[in-house]
Protein backbone atom coordinates (compact mmCIF):
# COMPACT_ATOMS: atom_id res chain seq x y z
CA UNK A 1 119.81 189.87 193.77
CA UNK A 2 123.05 187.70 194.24
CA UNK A 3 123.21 184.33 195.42
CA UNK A 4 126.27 182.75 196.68
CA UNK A 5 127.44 179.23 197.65
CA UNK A 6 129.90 178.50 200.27
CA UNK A 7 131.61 175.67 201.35
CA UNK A 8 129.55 175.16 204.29
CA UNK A 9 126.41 174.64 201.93
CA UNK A 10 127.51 172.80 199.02
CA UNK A 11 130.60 170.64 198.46
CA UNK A 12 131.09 168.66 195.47
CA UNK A 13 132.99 165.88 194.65
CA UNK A 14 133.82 165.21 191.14
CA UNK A 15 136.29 162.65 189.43
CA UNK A 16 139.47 163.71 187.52
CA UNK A 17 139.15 164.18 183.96
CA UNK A 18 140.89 161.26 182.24
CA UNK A 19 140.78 161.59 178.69
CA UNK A 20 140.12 158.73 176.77
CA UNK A 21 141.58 157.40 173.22
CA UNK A 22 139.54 158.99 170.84
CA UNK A 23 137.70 156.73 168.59
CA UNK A 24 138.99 155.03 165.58
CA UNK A 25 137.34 154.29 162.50
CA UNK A 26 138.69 151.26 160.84
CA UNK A 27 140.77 152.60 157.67
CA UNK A 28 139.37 151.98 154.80
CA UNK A 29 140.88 151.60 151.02
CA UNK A 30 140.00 154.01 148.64
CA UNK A 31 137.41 152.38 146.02
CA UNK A 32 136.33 149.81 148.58
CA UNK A 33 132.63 148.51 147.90
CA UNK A 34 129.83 150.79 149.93
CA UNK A 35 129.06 147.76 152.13
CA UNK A 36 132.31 148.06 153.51
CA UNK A 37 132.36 151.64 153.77
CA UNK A 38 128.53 151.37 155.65
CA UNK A 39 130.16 148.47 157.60
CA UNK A 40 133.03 150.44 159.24
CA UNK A 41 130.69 153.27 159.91
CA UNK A 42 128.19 150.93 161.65
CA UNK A 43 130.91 148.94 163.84
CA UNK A 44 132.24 152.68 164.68
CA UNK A 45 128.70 153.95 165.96
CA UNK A 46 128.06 150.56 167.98
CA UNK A 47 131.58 151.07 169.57
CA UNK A 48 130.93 154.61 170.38
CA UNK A 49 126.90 153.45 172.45
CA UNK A 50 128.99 150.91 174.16
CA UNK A 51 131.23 153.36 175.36
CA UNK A 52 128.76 155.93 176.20
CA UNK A 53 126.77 152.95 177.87
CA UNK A 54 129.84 152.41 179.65
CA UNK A 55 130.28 155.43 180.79
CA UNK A 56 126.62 155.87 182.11
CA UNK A 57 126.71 152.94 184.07
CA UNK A 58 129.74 154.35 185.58
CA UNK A 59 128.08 157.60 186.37
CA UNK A 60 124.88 155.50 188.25
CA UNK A 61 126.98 153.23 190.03
């Protein structure tokens, strides 16, 4: 069995795709100390929930 969706049933509205900058990890020297390393890394994941956050409340509103 085959189901099929026309226009008259189902019409969906979606947004554009806009990509966005992708995200950028601070650079960091080679030989720097590991708290700086883990420090970069940290501030990079935080960035990357408040963008996702972002983009969630986006999607509810």
């Amino acid at each position: 069995m085959l189901a099929s969706v026309t226009e008259e049933e189902e019409v969906l509205v979606h947004e554009p795709y806009v990509p966005s900058d992708p995200l950028v990890v601070a650079p960091v020297p080679p030989g720097a100390p590991m708290e700086t390393v883990m420090a970069a890394l940290v501030n990079a994941i935080n960035c990357q929930g408040d963008f996702i956050r972002y983009q969630n409340h986006r999607l509810i509103s």
